[in-house]
PDB file of N, CA and C in Angstrom:
ATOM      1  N   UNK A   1       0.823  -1.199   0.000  1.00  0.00           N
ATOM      2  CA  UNK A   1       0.000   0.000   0.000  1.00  0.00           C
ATOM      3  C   UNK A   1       0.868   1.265   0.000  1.00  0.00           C
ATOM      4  N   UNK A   2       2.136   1.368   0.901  1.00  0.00           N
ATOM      5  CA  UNK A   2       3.079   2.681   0.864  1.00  0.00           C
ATOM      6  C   UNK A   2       3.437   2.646  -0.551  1.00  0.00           C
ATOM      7  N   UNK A   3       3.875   1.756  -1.066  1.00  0.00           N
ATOM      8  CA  UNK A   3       4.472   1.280  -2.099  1.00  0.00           C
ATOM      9  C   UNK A   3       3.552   2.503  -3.819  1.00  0.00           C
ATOM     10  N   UNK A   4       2.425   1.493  -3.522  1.00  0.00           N
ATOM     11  CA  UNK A   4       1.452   2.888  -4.232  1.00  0.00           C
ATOM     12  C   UNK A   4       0.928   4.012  -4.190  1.00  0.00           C
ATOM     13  N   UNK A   5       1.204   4.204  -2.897  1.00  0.00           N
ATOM     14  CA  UNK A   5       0.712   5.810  -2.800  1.00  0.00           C
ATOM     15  C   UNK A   5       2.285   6.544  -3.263  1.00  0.00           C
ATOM     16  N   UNK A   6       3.057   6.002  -2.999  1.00  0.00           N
ATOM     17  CA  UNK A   6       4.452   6.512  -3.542  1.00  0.00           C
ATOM     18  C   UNK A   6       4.434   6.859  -4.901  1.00  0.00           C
ATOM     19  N   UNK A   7       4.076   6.113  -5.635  1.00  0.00           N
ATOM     20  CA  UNK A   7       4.031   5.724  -6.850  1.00  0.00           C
ATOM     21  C   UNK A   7       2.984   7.002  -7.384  1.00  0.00           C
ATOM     22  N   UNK A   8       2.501   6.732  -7.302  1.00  0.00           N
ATOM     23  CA  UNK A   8       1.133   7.952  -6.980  1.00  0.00           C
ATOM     24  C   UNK A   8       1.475   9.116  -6.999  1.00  0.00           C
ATOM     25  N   UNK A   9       2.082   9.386  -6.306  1.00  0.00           N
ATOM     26  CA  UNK A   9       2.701  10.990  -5.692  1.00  0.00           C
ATOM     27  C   UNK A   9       3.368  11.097  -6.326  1.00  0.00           C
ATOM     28  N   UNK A  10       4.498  10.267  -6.714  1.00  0.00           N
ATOM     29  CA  UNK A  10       6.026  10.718  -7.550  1.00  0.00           C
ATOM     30  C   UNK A  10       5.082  10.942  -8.563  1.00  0.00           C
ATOM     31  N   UNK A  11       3.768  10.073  -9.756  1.00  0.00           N
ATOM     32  CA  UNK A  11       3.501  10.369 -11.052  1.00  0.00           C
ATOM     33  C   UNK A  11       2.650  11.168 -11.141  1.00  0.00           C
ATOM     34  N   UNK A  12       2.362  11.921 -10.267  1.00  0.00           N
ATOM     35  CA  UNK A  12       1.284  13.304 -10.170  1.00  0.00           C
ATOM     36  C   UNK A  12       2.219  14.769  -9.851  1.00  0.00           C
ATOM     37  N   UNK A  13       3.533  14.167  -9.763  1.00  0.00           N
ATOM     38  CA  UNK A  13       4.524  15.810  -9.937  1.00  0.00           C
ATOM     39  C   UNK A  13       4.345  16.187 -11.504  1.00  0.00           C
ATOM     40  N   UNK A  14       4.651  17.084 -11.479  1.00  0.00           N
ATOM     41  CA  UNK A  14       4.475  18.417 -12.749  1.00  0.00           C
ATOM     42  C   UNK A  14       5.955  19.518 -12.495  1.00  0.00           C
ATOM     43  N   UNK A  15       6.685  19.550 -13.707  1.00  0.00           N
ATOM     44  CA  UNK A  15       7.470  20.564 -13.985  1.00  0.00           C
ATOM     45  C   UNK A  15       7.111  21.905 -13.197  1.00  0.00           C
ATOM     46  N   UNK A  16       7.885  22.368 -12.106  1.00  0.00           N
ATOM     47  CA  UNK A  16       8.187  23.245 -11.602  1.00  0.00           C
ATOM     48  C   UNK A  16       7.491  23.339  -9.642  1.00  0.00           C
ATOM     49  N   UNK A  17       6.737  21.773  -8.942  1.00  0.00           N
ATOM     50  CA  UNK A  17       6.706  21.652  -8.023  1.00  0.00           C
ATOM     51  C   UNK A  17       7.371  22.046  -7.380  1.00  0.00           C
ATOM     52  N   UNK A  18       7.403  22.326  -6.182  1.00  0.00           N
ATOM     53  CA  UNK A  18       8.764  22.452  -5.159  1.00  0.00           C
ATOM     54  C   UNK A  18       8.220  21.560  -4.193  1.00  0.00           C
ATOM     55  N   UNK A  19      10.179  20.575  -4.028  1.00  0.00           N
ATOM     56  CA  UNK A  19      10.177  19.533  -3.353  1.00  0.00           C
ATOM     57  C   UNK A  19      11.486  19.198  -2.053  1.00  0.00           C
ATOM     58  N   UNK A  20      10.958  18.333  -1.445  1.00  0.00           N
ATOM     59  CA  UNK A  20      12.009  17.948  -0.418  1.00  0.00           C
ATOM     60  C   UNK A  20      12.458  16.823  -0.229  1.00  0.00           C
ATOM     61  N   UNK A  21      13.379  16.572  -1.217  1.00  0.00           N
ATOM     62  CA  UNK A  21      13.978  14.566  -0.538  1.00  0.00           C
ATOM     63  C   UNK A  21      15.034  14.891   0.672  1.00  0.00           C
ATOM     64  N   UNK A  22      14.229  13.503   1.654  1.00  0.00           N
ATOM     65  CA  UNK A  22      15.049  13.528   2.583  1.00  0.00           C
ATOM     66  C   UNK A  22      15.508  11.884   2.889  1.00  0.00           C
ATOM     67  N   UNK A  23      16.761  11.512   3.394  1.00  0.00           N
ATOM     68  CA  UNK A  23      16.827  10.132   3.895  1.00  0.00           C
ATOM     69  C   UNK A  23      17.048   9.827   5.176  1.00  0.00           C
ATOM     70  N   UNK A  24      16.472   8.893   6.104  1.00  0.00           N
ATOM     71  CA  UNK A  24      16.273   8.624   7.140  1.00  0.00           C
ATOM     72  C   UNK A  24      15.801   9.874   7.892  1.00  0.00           C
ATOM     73  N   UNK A  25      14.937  10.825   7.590  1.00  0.00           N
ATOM     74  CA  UNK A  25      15.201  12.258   8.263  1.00  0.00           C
ATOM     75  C   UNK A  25      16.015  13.193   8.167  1.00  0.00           C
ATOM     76  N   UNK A  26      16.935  13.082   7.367  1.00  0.00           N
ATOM     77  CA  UNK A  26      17.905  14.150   6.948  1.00  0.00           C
ATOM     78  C   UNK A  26      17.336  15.000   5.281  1.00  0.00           C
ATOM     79  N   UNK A  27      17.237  15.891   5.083  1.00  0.00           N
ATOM     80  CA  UNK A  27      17.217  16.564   4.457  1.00  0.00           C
ATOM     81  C   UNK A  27      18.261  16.536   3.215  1.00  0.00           C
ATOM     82  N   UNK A  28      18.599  15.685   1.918  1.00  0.00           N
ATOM     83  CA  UNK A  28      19.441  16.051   1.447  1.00  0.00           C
ATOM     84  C   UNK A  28      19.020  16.530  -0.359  1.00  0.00           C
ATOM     85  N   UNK A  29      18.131  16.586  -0.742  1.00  0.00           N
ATOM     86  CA  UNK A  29      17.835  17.803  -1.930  1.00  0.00           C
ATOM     87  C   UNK A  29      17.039  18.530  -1.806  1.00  0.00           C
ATOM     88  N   UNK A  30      16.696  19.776  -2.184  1.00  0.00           N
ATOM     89  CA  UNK A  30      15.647  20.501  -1.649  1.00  0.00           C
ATOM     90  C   UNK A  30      15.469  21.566  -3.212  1.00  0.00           C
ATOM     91  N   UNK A  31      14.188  21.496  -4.282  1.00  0.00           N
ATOM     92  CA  UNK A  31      14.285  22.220  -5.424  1.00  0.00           C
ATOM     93  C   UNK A  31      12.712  22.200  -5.944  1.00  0.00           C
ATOM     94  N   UNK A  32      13.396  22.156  -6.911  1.00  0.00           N
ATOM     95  CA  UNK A  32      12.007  22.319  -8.049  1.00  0.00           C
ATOM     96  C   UNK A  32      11.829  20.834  -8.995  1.00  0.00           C
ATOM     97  N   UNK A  33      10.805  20.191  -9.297  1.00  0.00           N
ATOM     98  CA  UNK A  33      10.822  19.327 -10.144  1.00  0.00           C
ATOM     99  C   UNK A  33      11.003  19.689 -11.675  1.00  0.00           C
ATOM    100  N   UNK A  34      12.037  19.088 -12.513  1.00  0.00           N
ATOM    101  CA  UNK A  34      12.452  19.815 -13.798  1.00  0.00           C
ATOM    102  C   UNK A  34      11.697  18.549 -14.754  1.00  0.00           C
ATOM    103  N   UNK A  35      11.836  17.740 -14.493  1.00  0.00           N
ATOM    104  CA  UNK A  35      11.045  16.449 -15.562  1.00  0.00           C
ATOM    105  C   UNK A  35      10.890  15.135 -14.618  1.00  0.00           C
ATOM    106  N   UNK A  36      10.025  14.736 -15.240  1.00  0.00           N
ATOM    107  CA  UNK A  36       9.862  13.604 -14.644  1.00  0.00           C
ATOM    108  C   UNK A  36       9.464  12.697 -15.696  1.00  0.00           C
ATOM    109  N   UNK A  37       9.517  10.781 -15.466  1.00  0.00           N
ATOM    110  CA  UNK A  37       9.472  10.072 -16.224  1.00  0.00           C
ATOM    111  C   UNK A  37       7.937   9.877 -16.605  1.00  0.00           C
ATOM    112  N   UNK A  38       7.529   9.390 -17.428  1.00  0.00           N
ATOM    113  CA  UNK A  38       5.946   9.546 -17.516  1.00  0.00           C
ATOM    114  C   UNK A  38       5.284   8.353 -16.766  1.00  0.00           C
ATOM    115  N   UNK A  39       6.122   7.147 -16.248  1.00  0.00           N
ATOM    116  CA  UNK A  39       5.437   6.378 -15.214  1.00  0.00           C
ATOM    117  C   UNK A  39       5.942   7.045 -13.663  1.00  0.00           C
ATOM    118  N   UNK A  40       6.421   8.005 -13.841  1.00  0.00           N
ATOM    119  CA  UNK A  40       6.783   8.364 -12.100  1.00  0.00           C
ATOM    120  C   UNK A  40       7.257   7.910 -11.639  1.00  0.00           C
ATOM    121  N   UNK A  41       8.340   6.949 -11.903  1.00  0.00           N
ATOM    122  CA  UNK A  41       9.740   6.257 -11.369  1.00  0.00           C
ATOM    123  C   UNK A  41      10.316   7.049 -11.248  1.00  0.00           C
ATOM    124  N   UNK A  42      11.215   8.338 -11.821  1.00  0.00           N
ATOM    125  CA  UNK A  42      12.225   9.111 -11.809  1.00  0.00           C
ATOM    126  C   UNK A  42      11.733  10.229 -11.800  1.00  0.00           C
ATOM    127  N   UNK A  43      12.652  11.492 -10.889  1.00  0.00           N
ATOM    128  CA  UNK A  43      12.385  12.173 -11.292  1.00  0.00           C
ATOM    129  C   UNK A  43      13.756  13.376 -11.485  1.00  0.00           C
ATOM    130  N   UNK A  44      14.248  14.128 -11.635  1.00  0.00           N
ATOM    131  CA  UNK A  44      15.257  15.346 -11.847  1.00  0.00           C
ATOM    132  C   UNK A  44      15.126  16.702 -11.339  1.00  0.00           C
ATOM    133  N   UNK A  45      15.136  16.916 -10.371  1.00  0.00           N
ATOM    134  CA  UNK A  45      15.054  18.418  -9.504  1.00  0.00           C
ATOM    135  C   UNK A  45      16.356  19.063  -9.626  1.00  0.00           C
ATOM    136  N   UNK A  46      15.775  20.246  -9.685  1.00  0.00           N
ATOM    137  CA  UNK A  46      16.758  21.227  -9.939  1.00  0.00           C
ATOM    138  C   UNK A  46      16.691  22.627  -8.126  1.00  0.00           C
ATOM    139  N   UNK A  47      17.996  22.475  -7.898  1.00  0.00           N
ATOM    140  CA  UNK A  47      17.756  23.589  -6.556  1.00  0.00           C
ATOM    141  C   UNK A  47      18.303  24.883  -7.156  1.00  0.00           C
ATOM    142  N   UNK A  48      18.351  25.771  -6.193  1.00  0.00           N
ATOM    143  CA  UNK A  48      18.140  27.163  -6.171  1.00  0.00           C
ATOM    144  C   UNK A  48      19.871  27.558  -7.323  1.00  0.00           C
ATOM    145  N   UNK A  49      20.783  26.706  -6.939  1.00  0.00           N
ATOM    146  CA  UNK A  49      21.919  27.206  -7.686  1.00  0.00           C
ATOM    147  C   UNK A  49      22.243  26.232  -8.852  1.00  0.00           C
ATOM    148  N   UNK A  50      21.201  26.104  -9.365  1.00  0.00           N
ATOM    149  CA  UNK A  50      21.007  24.912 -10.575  1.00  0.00           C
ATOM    150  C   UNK A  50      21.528  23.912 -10.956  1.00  0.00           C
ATOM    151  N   UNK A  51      21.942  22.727  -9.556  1.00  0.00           N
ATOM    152  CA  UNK A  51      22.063  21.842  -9.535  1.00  0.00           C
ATOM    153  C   UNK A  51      21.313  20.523  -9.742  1.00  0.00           C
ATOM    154  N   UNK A  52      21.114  19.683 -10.590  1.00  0.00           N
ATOM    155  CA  UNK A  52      19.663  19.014 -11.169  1.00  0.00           C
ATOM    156  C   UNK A  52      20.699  17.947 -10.843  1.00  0.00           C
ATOM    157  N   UNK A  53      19.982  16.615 -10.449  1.00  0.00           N
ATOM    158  CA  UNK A  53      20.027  15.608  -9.540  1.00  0.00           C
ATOM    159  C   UNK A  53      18.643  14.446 -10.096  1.00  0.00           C
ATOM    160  N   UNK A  54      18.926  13.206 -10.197  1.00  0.00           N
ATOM    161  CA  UNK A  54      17.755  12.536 -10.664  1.00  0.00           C
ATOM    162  C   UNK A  54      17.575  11.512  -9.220  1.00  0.00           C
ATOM    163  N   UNK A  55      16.528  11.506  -8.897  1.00  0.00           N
ATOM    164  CA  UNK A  55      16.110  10.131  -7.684  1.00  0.00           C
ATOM    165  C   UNK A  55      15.048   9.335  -8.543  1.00  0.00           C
ATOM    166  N   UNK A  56      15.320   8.276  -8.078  1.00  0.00           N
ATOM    167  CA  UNK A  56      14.544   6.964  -8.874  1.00  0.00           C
ATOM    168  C   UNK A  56      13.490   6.143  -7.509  1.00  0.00           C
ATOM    169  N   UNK A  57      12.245   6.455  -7.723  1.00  0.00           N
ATOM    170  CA  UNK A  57      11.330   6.021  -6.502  1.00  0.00           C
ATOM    171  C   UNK A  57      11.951   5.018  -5.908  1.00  0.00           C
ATOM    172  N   UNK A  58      12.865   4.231  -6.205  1.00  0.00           N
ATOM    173  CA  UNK A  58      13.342   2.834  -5.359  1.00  0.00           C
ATOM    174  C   UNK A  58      14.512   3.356  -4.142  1.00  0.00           C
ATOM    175  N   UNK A  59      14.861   4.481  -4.637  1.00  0.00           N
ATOM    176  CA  UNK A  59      15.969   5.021  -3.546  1.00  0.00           C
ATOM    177  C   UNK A  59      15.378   5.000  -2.486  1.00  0.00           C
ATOM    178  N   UNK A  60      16.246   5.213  -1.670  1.00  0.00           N
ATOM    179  CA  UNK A  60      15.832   5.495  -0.001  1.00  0.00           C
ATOM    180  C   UNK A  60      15.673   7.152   0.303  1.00  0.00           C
ATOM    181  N   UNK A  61      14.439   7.725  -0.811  1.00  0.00           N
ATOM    182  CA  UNK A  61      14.524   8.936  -0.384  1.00  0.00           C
ATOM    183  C   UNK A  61      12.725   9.502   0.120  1.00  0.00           C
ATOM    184  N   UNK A  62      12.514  10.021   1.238  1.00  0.00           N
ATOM    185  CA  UNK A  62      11.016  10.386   1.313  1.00  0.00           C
ATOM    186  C   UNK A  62      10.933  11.600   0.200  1.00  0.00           C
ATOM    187  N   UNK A  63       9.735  11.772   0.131  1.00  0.00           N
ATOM    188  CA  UNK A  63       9.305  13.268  -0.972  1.00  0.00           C
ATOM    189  C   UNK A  63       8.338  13.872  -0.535  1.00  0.00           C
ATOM    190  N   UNK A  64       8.850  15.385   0.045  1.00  0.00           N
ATOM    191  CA  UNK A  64       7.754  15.615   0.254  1.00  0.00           C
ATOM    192  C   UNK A  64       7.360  17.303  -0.930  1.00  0.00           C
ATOM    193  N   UNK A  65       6.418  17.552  -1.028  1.00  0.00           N
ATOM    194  CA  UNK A  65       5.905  18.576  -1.770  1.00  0.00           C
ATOM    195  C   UNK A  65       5.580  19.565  -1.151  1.00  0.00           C
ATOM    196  N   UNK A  66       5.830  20.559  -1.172  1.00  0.00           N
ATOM    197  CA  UNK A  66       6.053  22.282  -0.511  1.00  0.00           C
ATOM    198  C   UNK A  66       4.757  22.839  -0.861  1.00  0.00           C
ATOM    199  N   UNK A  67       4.358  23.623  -0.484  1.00  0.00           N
ATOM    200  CA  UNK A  67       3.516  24.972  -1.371  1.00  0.00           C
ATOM    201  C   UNK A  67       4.281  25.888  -1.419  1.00  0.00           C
ATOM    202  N   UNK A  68       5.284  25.977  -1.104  1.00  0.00           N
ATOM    203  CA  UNK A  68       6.304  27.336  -1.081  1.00  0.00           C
ATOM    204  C   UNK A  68       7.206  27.333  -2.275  1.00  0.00           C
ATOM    205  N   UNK A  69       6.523  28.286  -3.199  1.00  0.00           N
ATOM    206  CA  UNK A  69       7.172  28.282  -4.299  1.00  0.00           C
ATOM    207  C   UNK A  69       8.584  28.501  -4.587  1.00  0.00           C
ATOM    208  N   UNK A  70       9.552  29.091  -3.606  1.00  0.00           N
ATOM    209  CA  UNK A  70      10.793  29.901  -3.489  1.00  0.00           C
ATOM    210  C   UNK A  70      11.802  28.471  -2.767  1.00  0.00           C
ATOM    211  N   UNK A  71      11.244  27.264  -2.886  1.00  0.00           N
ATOM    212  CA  UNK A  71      12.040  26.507  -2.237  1.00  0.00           C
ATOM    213  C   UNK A  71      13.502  27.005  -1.799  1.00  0.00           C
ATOM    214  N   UNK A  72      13.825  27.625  -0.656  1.00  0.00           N
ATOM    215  CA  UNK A  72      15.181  27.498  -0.591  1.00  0.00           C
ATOM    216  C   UNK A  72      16.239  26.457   0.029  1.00  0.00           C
TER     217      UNK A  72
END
């Protein structure tokens, strides 16, 4: 069931979300969604000093989605 709501969430991002992967509780990307795969396996965020980074839903990363457009 986590499994699909994951799945879910990653394939309902849209070019220019702002997001937060974190692992075990640590915080380690923090940006904008730049593309994503069209099944929502992958996706490529880009942060504030335009560093773009791809996570693949199988990583060990949570996601969470902002309303704060200015992700910093």
């Amino acid at each position: 069931m986590l499994q699909r709501n994951r799945v879910s969430m990653w394939a309902s991002l849209q070019r220019g979300d702002a997001v937060t992967l974190s692992q075990r509780g640590v915080e380690c990307h923090k940006g904008f969604v730049d593309e994503r795969t069209e099944d929502g396996q992958t996706i490529w965020v880009i942060d504030k000093i335009g560093d773009r980074r791809l996570f693949h839903i199988e990583d060990d990363c949570d996601l969470q989605v902002s309303e704060n457009v200015h992700a910093s």
